[in-house]
N, C-alpha and C. Protein backbone atom coordinates (compact mmCIF):
# COMPACT_ATOMS: atom_id res chain seq x y z
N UNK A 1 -27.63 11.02 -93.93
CA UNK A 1 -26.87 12.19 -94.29
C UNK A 1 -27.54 13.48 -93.81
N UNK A 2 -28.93 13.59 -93.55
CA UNK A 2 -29.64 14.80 -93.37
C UNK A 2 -29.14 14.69 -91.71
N UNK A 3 -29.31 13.82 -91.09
CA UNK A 3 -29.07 13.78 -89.88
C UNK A 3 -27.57 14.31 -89.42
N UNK A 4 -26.64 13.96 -90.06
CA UNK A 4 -25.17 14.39 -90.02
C UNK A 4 -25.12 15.85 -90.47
N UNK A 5 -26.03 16.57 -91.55
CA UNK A 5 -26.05 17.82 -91.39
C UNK A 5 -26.70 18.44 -90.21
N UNK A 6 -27.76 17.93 -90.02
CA UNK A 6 -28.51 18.48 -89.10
C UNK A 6 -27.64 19.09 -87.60
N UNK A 7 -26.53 17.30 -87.19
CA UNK A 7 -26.52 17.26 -85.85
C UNK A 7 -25.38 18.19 -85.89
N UNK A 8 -24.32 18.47 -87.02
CA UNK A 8 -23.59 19.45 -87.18
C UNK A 8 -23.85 21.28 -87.20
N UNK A 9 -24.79 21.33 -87.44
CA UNK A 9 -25.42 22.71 -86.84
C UNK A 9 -25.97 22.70 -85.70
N UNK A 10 -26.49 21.51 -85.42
CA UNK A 10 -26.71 21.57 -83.27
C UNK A 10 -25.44 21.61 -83.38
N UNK A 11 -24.16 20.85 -83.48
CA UNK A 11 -23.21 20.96 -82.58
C UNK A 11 -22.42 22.57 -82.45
N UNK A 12 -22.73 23.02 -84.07
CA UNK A 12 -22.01 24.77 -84.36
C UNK A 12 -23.21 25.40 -83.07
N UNK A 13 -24.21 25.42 -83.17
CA UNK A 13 -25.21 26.44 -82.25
C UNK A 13 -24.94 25.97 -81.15
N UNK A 14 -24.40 24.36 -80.73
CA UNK A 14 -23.90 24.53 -78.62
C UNK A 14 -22.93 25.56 -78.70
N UNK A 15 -21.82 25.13 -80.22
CA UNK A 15 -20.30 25.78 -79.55
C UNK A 15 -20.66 27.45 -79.24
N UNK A 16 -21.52 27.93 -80.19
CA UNK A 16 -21.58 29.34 -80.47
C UNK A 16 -22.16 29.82 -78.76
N UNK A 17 -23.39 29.00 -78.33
CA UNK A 17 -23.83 28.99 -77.28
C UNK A 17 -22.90 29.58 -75.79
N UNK A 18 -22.00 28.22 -76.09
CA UNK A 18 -20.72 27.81 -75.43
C UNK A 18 -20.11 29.14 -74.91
N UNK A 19 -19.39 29.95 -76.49
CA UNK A 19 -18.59 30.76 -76.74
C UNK A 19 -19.65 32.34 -76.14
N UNK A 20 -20.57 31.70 -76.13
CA UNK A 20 -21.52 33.35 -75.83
C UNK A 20 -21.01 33.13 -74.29
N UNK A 21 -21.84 31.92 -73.84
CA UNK A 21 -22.00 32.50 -72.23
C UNK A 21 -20.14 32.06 -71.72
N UNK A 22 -19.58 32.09 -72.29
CA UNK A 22 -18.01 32.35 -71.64
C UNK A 22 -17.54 33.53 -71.79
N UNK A 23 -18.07 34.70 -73.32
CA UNK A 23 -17.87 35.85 -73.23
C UNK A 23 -18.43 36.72 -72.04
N UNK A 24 -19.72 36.26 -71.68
CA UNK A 24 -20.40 36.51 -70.44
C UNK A 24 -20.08 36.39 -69.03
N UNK A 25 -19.27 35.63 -69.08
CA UNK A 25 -18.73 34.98 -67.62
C UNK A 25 -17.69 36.03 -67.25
N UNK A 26 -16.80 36.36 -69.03
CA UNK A 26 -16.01 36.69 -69.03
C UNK A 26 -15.83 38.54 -68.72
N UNK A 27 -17.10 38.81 -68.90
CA UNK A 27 -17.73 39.93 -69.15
C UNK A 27 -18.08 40.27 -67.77
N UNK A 28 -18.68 39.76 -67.18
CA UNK A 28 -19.32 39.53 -65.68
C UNK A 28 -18.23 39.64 -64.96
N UNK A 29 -17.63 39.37 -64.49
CA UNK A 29 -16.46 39.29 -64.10
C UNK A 29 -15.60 40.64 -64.13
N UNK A 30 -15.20 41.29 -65.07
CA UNK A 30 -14.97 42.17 -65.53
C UNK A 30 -15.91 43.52 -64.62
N UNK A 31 -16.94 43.57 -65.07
CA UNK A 31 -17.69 44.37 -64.29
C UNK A 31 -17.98 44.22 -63.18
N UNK A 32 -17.67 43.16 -62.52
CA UNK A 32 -17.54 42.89 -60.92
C UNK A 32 -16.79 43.40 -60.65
N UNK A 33 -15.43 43.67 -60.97
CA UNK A 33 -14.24 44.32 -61.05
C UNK A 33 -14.33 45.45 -61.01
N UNK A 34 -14.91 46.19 -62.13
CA UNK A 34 -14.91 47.88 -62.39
C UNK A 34 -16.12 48.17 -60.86
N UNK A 35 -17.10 47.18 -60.71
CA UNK A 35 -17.75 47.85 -59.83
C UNK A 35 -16.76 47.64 -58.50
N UNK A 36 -16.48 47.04 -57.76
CA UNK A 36 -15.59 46.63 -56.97
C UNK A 36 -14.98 47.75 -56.84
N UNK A 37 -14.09 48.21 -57.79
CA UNK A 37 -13.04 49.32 -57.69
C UNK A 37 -13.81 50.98 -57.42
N UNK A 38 -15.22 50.48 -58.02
CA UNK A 38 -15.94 52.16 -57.90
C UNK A 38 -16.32 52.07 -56.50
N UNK A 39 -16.48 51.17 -56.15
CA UNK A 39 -17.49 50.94 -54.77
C UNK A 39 -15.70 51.47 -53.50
N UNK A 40 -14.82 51.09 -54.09
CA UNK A 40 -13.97 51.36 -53.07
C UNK A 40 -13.36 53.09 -53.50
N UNK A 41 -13.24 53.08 -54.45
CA UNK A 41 -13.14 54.66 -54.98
C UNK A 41 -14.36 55.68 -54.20
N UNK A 42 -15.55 55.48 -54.27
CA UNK A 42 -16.64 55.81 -53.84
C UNK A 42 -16.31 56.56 -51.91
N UNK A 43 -16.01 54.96 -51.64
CA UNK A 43 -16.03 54.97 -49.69
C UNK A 43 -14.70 56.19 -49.68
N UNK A 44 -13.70 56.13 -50.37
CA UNK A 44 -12.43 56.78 -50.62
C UNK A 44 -13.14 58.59 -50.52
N UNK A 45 -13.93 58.68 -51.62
CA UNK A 45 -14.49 59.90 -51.75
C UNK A 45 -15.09 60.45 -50.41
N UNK A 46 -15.94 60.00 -49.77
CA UNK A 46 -16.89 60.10 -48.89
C UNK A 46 -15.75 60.29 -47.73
N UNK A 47 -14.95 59.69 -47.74
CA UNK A 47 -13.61 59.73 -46.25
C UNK A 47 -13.03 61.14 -46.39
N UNK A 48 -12.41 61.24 -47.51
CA UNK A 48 -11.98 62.69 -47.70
C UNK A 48 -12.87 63.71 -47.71
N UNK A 49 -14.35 63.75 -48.09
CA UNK A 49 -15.22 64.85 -47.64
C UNK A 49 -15.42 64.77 -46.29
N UNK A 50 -15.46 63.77 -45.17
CA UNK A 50 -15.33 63.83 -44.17
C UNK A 50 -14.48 65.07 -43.77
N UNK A 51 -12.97 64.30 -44.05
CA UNK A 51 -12.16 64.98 -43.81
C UNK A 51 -11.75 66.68 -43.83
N UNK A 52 -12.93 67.02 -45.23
CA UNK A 52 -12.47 68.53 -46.18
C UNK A 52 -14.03 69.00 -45.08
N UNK A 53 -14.71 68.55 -44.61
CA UNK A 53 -15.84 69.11 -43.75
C UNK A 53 -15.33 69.05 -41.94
N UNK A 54 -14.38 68.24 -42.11
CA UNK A 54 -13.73 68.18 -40.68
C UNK A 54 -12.83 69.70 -40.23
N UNK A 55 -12.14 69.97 -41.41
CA UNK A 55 -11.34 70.99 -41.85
C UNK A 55 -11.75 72.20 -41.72
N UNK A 56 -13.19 72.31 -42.40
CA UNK A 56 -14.06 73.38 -42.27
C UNK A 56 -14.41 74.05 -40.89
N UNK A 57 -15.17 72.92 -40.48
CA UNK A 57 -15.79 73.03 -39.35
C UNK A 57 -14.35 73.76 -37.89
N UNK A 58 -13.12 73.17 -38.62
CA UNK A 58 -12.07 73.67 -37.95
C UNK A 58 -11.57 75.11 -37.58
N UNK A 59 -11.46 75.31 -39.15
CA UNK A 59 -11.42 76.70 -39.59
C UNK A 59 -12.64 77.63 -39.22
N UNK A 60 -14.06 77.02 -39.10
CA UNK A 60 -15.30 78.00 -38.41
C UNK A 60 -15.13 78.25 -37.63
N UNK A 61 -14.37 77.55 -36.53
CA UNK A 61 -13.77 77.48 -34.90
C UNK A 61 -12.96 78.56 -34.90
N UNK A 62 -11.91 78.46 -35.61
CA UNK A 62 -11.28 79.52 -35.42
C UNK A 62 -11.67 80.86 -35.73
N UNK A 63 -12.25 80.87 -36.75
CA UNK A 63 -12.61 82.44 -37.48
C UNK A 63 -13.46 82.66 -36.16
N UNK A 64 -14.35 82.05 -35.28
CA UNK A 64 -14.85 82.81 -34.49
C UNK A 64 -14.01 83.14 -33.58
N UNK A 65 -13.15 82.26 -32.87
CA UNK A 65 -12.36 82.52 -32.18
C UNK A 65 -11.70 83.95 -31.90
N UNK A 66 -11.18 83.89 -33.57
CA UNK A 66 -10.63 85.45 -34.07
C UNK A 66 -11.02 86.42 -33.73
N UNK A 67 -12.56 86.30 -34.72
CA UNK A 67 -13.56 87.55 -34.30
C UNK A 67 -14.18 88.26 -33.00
N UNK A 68 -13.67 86.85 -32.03
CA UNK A 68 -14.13 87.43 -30.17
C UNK A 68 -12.81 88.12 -29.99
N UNK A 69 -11.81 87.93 -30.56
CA UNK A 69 -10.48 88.45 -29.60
C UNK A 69 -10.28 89.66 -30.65
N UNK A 70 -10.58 89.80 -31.83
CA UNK A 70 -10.40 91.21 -32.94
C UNK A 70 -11.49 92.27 -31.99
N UNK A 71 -12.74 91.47 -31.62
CA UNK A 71 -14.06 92.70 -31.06
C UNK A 71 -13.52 92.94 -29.42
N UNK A 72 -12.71 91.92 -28.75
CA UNK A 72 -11.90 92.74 -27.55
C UNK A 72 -11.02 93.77 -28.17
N UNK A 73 -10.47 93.14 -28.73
CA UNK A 73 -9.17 94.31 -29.49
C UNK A 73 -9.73 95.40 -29.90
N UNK A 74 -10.62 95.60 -30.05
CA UNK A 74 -11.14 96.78 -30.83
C UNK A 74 -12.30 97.44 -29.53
N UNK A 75 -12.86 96.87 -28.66
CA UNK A 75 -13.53 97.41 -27.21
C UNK A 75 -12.52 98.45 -26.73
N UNK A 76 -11.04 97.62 -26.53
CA UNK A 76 -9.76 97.92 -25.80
C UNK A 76 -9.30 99.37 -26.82
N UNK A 77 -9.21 99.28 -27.64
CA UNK A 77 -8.58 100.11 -28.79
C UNK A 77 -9.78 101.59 -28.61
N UNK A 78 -10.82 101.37 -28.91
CA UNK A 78 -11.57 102.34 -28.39
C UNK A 78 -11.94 103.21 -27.13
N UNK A 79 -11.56 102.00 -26.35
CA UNK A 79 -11.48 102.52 -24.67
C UNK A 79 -10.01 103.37 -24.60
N UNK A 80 -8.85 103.20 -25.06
CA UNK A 80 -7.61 103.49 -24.95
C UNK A 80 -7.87 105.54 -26.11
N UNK A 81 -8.26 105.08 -27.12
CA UNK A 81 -8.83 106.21 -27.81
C UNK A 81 -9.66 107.48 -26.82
N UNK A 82 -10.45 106.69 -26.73
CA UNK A 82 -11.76 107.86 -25.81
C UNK A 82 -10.80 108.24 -24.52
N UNK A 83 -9.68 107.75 -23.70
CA UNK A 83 -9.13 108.24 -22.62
C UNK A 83 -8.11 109.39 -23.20
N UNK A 84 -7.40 108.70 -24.34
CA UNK A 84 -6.50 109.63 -24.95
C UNK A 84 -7.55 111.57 -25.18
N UNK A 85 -8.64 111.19 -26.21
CA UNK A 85 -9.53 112.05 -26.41
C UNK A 85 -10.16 112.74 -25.45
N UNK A 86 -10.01 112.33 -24.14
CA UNK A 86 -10.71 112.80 -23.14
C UNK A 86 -9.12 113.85 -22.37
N UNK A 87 -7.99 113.27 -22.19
CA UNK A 87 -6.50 113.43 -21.87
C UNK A 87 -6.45 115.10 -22.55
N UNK A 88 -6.81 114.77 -23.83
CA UNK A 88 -6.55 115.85 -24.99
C UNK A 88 -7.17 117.22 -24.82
N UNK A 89 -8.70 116.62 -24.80
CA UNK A 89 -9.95 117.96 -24.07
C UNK A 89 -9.73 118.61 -23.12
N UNK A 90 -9.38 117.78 -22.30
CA UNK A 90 -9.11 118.75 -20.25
C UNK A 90 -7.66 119.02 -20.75
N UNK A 91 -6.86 119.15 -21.39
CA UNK A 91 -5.37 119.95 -21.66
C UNK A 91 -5.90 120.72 -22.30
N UNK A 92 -6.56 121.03 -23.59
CA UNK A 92 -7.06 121.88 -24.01
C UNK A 92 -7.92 123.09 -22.99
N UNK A 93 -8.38 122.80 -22.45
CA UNK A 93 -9.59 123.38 -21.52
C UNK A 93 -8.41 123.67 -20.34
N UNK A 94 -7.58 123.15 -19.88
CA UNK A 94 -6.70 123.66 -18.72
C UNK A 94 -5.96 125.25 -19.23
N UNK A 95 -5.69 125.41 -20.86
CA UNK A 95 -5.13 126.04 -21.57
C UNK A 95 -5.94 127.42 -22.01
N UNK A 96 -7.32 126.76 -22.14
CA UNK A 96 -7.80 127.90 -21.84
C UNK A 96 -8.86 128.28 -20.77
């Protein structure tokens, strides 16, 4: 009879055993999963900063771009000024 109690609590401590490492399996698994999904969320992130630095680097292109053809525009604009200003002086000076 001691033996029939006995082998009945080995058999409760396999099942419990049992029931652990299947929560584990079950568990494992699971977090293979969540990592899985971060790891592809992750590469996802990194593509679009590509992309938002691709963008940038686009837009730097241009703003210089801009700024060479605004500093002609403005060479030109000053050159067109100083002839006018110069136009203005010798009429003045013809006048008197």
């Amino acid at each position: 009879m001691v033996d029939d109690v006995r082998l009945v609590r080995i058999e409760e401590k396999i099942d419990k055993i049992t029931s652990a490492v299947g929560d584990l399996t079950t568990t494992t698994a699971v977090m293979h999963s969540k990592i899985s999904d971060l790891e592809v969320r992750r590469e996802e992130s990194h593509a679009r900063a590509n992309r938002f630095s691709e963008r940038m680097d686009h837009m730097h292109d241009c703003m210089h771009d801009v700024k060479a053809k605004v500093g002609l525009s403005t060479k030109v604009l000053y050159g067109v000024g100083a002839i006018l200003c110069s136009a203005v002086v010798n009429e003045v000076f013809k006048i008197i």
